[in-house]
PDB file of N, CA and C in Angstrom:
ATOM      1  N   UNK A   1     -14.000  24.825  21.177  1.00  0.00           N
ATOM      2  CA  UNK A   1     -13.318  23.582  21.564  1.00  0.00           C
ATOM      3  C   UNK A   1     -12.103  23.872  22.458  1.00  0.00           C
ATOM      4  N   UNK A   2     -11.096  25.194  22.255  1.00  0.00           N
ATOM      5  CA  UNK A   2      -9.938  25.043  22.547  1.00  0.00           C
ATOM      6  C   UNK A   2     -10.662  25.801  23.987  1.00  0.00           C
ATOM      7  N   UNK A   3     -11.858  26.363  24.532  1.00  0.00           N
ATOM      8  CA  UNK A   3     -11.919  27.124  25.415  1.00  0.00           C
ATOM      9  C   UNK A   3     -11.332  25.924  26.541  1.00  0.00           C
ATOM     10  N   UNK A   4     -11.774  25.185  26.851  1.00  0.00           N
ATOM     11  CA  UNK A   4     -11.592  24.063  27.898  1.00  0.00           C
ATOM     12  C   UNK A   4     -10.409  23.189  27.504  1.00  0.00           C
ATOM     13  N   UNK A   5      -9.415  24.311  28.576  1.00  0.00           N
ATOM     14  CA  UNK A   5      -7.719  23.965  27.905  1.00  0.00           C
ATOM     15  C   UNK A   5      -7.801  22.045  28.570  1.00  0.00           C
ATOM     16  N   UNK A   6      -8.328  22.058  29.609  1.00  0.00           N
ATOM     17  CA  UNK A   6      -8.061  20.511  30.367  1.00  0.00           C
ATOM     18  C   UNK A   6      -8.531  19.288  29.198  1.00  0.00           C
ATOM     19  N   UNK A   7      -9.696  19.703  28.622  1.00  0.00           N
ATOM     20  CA  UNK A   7     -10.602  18.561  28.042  1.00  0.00           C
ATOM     21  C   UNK A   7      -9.378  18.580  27.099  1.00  0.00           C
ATOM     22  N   UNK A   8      -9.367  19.438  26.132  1.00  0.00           N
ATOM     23  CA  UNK A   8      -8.344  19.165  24.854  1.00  0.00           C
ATOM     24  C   UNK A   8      -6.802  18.832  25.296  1.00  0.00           C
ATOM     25  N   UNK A   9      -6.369  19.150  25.936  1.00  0.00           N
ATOM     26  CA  UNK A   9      -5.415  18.487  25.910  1.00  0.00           C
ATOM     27  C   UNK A   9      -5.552  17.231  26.498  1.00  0.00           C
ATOM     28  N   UNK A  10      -6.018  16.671  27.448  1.00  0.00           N
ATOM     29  CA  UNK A  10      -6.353  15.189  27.938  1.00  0.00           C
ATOM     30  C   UNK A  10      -6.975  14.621  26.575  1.00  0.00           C
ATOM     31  N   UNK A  11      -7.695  15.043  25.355  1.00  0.00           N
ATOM     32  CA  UNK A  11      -7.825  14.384  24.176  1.00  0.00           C
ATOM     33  C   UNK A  11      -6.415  14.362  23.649  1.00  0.00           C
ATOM     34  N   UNK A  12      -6.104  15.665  23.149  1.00  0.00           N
ATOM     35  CA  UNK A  12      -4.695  15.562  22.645  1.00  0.00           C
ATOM     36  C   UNK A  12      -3.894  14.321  22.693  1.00  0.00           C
ATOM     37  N   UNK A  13      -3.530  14.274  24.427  1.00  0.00           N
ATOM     38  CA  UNK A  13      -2.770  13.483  24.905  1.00  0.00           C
ATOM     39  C   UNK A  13      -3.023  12.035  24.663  1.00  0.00           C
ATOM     40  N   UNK A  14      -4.719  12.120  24.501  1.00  0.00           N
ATOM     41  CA  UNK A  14      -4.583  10.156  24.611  1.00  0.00           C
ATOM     42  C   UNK A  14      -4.217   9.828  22.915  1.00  0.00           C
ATOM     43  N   UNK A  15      -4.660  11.000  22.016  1.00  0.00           N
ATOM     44  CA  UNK A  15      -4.480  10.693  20.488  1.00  0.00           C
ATOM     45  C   UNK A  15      -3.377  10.670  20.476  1.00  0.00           C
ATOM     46  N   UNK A  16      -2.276  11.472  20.760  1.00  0.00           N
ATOM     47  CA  UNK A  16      -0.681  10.713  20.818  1.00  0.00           C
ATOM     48  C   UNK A  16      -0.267   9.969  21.223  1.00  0.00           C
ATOM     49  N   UNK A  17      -1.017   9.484  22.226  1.00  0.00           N
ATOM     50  CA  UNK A  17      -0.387   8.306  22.822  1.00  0.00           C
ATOM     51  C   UNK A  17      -0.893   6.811  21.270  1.00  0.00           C
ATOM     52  N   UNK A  18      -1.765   7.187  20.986  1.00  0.00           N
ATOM     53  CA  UNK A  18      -2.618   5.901  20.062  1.00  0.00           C
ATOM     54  C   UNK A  18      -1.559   6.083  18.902  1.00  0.00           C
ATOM     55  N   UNK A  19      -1.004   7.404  18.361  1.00  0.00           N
ATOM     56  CA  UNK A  19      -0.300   7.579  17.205  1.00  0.00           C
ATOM     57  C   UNK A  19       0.990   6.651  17.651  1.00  0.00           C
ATOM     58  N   UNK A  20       1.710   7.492  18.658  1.00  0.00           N
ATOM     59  CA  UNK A  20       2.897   6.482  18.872  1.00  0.00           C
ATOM     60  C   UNK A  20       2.654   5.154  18.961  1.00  0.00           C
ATOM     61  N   UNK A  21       1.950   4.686  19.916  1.00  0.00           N
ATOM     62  CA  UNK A  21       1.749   2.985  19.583  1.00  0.00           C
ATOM     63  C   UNK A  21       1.267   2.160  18.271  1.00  0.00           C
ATOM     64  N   UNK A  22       0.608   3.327  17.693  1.00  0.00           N
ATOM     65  CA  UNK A  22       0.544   2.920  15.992  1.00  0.00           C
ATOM     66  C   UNK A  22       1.921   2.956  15.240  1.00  0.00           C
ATOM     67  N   UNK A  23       2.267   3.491  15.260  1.00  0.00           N
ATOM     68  CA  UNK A  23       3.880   4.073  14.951  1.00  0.00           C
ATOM     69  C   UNK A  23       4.674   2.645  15.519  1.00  0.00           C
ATOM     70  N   UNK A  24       4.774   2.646  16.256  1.00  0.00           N
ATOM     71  CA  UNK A  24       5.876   1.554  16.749  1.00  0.00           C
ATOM     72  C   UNK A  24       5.363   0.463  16.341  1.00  0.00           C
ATOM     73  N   UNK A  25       3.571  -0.231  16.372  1.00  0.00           N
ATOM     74  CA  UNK A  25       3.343  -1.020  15.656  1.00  0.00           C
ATOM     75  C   UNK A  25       4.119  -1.097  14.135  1.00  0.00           C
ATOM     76  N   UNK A  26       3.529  -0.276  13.558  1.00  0.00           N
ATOM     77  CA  UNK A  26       3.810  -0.097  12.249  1.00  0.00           C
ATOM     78  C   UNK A  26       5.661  -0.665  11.621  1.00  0.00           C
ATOM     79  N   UNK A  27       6.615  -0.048  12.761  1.00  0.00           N
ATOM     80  CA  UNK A  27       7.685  -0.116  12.718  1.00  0.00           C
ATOM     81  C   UNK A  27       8.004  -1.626  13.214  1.00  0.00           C
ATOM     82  N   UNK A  28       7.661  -1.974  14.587  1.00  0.00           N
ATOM     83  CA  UNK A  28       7.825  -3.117  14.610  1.00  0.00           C
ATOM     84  C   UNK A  28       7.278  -4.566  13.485  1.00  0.00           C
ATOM     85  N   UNK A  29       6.269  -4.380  13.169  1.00  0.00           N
ATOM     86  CA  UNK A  29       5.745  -5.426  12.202  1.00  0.00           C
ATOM     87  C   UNK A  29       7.354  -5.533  10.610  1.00  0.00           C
ATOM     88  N   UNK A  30       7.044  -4.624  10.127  1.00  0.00           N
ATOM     89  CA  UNK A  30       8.472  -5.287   8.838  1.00  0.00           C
ATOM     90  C   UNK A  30       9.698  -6.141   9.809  1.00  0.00           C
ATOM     91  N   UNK A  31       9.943  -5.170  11.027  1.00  0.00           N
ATOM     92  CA  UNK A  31      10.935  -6.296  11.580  1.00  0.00           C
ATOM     93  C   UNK A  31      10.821  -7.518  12.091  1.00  0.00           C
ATOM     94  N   UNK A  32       9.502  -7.810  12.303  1.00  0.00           N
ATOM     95  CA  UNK A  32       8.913  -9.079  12.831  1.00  0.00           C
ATOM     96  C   UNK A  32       9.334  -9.993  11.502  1.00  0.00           C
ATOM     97  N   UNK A  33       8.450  -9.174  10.322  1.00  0.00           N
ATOM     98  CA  UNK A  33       8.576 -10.388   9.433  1.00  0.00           C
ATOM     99  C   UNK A  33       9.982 -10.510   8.590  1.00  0.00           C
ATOM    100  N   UNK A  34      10.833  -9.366   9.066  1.00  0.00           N
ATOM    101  CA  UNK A  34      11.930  -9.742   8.267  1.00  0.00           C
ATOM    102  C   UNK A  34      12.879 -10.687   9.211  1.00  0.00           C
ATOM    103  N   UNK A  35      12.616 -10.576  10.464  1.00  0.00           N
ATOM    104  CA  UNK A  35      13.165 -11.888  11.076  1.00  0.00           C
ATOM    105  C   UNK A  35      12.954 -13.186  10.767  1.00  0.00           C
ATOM    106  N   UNK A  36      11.506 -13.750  10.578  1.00  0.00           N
ATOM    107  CA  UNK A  36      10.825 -14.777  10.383  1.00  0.00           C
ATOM    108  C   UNK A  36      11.392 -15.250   8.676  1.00  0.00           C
ATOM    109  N   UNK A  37      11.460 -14.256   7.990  1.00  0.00           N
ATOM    110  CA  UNK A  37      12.213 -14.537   5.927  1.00  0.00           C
ATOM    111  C   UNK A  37      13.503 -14.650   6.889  1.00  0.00           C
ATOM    112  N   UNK A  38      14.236 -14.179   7.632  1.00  0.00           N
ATOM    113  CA  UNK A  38      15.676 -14.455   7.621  1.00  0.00           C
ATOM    114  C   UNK A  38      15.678 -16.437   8.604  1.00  0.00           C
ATOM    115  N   UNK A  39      14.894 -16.528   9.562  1.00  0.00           N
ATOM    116  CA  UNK A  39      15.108 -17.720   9.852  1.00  0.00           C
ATOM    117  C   UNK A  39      14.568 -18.645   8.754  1.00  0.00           C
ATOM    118  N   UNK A  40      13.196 -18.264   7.898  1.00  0.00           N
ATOM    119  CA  UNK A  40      13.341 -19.482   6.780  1.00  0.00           C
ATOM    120  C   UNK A  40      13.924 -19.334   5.845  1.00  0.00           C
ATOM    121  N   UNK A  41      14.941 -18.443   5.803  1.00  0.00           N
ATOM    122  CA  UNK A  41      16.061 -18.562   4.589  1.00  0.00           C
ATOM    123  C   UNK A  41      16.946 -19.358   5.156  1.00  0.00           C
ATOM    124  N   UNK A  42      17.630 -18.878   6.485  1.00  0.00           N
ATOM    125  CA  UNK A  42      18.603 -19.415   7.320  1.00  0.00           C
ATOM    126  C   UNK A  42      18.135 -21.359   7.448  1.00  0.00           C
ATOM    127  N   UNK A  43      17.065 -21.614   7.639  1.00  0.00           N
ATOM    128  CA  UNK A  43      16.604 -22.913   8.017  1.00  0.00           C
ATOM    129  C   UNK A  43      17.274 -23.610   7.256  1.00  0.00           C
ATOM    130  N   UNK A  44      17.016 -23.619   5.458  1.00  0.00           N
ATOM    131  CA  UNK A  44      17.212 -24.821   4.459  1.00  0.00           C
ATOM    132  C   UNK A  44      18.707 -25.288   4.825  1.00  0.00           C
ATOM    133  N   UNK A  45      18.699 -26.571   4.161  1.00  0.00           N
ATOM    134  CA  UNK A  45      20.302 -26.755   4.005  1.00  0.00           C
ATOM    135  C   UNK A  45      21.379 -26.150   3.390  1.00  0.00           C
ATOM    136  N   UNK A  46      22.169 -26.617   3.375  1.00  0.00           N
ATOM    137  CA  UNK A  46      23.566 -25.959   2.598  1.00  0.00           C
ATOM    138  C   UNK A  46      23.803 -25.971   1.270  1.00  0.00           C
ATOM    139  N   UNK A  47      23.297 -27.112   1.138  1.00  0.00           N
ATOM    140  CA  UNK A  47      22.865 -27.518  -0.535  1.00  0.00           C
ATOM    141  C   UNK A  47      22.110 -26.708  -0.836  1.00  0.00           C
ATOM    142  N   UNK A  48      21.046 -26.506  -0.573  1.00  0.00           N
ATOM    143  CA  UNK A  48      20.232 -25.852  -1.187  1.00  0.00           C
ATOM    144  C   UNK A  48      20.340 -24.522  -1.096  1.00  0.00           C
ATOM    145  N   UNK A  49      20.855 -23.760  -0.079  1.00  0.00           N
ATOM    146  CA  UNK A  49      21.565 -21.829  -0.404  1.00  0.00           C
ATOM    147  C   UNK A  49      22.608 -22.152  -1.546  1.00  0.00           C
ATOM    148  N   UNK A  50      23.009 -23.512  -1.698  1.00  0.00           N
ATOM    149  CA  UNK A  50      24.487 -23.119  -2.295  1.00  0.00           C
ATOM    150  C   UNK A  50      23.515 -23.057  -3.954  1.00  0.00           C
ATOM    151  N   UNK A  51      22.567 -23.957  -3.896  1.00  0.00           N
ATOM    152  CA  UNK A  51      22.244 -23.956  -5.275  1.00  0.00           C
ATOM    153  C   UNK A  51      20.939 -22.413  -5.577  1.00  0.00           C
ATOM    154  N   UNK A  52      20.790 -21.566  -4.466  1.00  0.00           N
ATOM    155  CA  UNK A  52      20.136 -20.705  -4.406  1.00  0.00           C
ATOM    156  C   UNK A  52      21.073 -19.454  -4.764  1.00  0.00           C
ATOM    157  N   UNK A  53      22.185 -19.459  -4.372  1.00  0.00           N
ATOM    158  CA  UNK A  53      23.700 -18.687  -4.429  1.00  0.00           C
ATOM    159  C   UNK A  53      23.874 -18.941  -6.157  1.00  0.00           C
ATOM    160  N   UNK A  54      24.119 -19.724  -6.455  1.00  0.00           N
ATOM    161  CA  UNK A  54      24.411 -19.891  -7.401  1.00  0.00           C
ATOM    162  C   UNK A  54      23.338 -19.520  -8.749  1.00  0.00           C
ATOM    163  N   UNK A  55      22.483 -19.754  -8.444  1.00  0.00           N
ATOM    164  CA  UNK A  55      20.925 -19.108  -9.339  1.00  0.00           C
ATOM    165  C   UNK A  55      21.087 -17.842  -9.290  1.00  0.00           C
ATOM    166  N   UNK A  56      21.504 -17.363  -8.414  1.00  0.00           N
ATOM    167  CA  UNK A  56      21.501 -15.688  -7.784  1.00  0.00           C
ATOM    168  C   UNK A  56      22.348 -15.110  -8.324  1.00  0.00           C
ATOM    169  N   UNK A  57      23.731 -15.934  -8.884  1.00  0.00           N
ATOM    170  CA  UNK A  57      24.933 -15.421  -9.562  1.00  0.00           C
ATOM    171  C   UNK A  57      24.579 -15.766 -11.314  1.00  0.00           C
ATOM    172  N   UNK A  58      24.078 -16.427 -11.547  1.00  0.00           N
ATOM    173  CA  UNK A  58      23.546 -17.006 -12.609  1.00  0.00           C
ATOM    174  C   UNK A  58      22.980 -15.622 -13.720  1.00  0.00           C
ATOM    175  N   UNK A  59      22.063 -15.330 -12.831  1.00  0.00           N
ATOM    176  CA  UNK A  59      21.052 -14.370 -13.159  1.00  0.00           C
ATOM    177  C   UNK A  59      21.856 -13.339 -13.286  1.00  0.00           C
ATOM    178  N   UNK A  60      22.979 -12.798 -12.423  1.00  0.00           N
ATOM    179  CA  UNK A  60      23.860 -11.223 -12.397  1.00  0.00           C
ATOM    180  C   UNK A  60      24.547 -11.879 -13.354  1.00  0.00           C
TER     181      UNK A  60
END
């Protein structure tokens, strides 16, 4: 396999390239969705964090 330095590394190369873009997928997705939990936390009213705040202190 390794005799044909061109072929393997032009494989090499495209499998890293697929890892990193898996990789950054991977990384990007939790931040996707932890944006999306922070705007529907952020959304509700005031009343209702305050009575969510308060459940939250309740419990500690």
């Amino acid at each position: 396999m390794l005799a044909r330095c061109c072929c393997s590394s032009c494989v090499h190369r495209q499998q890293s390239q697929d890892t990193k873009s898996r990789t950054a997928k991977r990384i990007n997705q939790p931040i996707e969705v932890f944006r999306r939990t922070a705007l529907v936390v952020a959304t509700p009213t005031k009343s209702f964090s305050g009575v969510f705040l308060h459940e939250i202190a309740r419990l500690n």
